[in-house]
C-alpha atoms as a PDB file:
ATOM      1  CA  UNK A   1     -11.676   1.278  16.899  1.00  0.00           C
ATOM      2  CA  UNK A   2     -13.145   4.391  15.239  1.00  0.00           C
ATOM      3  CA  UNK A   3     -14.110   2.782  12.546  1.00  0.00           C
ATOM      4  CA  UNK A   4     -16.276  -0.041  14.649  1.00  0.00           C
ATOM      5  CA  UNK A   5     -17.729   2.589  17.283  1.00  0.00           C
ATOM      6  CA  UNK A   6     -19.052   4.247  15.030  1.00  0.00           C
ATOM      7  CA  UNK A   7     -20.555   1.820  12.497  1.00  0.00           C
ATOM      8  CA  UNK A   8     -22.382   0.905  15.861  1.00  0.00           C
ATOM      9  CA  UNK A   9     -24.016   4.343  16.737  1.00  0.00           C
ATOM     10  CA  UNK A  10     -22.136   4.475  19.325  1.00  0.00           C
ATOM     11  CA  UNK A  11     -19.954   7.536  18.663  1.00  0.00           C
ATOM     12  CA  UNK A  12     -19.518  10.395  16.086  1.00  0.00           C
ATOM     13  CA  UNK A  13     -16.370  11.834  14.488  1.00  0.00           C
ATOM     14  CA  UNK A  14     -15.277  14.528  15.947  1.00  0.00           C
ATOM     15  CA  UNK A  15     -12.058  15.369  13.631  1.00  0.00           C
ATOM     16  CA  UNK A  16     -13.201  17.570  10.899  1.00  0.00           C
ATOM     17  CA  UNK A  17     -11.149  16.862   8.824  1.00  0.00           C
ATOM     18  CA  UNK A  18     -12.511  12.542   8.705  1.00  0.00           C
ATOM     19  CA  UNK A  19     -16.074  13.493   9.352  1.00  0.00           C
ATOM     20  CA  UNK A  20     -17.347  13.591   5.825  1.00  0.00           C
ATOM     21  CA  UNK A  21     -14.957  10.660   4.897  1.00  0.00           C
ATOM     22  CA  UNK A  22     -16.639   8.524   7.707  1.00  0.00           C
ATOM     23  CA  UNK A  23     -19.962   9.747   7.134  1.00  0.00           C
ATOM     24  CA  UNK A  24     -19.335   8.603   2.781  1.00  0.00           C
ATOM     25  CA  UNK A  25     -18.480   4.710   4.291  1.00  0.00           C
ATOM     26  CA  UNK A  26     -16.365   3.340   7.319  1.00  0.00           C
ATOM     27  CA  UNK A  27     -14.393   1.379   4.914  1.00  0.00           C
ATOM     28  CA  UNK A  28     -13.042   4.697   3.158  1.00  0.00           C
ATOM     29  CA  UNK A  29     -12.472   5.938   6.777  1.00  0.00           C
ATOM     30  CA  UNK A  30     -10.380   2.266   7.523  1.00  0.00           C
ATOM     31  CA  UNK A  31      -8.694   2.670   4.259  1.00  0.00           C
ATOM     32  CA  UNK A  32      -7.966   6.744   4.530  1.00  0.00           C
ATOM     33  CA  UNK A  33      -6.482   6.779   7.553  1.00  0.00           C
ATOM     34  CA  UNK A  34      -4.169   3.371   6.819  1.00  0.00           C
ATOM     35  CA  UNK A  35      -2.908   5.373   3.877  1.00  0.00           C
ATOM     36  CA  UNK A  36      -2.074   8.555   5.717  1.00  0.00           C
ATOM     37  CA  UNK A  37      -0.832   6.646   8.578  1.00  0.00           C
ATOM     38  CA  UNK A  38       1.342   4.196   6.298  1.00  0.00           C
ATOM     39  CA  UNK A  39       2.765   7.465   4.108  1.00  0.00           C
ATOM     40  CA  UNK A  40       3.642   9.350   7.440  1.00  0.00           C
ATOM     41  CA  UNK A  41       5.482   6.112   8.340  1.00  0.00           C
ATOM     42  CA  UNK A  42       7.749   5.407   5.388  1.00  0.00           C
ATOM     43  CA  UNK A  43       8.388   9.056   4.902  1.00  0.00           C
ATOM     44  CA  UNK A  44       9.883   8.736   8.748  1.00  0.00           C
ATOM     45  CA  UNK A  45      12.157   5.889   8.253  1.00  0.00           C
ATOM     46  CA  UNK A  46      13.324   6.984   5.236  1.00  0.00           C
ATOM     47  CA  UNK A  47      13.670  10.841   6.438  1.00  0.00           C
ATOM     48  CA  UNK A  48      15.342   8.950   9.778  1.00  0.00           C
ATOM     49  CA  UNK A  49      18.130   7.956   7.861  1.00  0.00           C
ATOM     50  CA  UNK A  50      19.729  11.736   7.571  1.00  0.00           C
ATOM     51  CA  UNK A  51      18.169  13.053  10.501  1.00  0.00           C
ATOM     52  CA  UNK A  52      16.942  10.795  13.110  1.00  0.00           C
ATOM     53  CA  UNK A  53      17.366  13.763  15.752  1.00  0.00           C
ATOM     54  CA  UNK A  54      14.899  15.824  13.861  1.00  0.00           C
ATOM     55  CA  UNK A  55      12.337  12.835  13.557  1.00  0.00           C
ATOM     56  CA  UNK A  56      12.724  11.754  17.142  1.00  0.00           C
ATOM     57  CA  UNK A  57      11.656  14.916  18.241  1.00  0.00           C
ATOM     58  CA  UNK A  58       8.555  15.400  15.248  1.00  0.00           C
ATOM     59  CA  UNK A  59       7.514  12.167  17.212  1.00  0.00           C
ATOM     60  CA  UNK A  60       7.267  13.075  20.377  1.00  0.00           C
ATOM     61  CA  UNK A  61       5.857  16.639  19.474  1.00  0.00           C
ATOM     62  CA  UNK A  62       3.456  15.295  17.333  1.00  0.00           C
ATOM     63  CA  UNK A  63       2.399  12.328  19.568  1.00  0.00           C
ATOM     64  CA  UNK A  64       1.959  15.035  21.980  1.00  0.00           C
ATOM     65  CA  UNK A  65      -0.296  17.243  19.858  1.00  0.00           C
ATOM     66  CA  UNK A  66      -2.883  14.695  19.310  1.00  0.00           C
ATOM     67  CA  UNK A  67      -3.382  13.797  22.307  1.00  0.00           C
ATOM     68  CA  UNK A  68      -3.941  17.108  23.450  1.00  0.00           C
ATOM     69  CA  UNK A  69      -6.265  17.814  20.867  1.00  0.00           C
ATOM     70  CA  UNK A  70      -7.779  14.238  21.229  1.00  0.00           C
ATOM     71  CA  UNK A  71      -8.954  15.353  24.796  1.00  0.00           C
ATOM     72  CA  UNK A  72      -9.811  18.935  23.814  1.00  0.00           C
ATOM     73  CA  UNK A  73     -12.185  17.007  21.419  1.00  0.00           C
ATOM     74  CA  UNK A  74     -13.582  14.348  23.955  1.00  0.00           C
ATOM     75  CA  UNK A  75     -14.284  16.929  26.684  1.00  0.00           C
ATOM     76  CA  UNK A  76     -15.732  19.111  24.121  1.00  0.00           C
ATOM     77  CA  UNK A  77     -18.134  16.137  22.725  1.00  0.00           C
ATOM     78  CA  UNK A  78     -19.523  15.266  26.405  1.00  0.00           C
ATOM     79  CA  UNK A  79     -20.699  19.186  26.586  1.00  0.00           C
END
């Protein structure tokens, strides 16, 4: 969604971090965050395996996290 908003005009990137990697081409973006997202992924279900507890909880904190700083970027880009 990112990726297509953007090649658009339509938004900027606010994350710091994927700025620069957006700003180089969207399809280093696309294929950036698929690898990070893909690597966080496998390391879970095979991490899961020993201590699903532990990962349950990463989840939900870290789900939690980025949406909270999701929104603390989105009110901060209407300003």
């Amino acid at each position: 969604m990112t990726a297509v908003l953007y090649s658009h005009g339509l938004i900027v990137e606010l994350n710091p971090l994927m700025r620069p990697v957006i700003q180089t081409g969207v399809w280093l973006f696309v294929l950036v965050k698929g690898m990070t997202l893909a690597l966080a992924y496998f390391c879970m279900i095979r991490y899961a395996r020993t201590h699903l507890a532990f990962i349950q909880k990463s989840c939900f904190v870290g789900s939690a996290l980025y949406m909270l700083i999701w929104t603390v970027w989105f009110v901060n880009g209407l300003r």
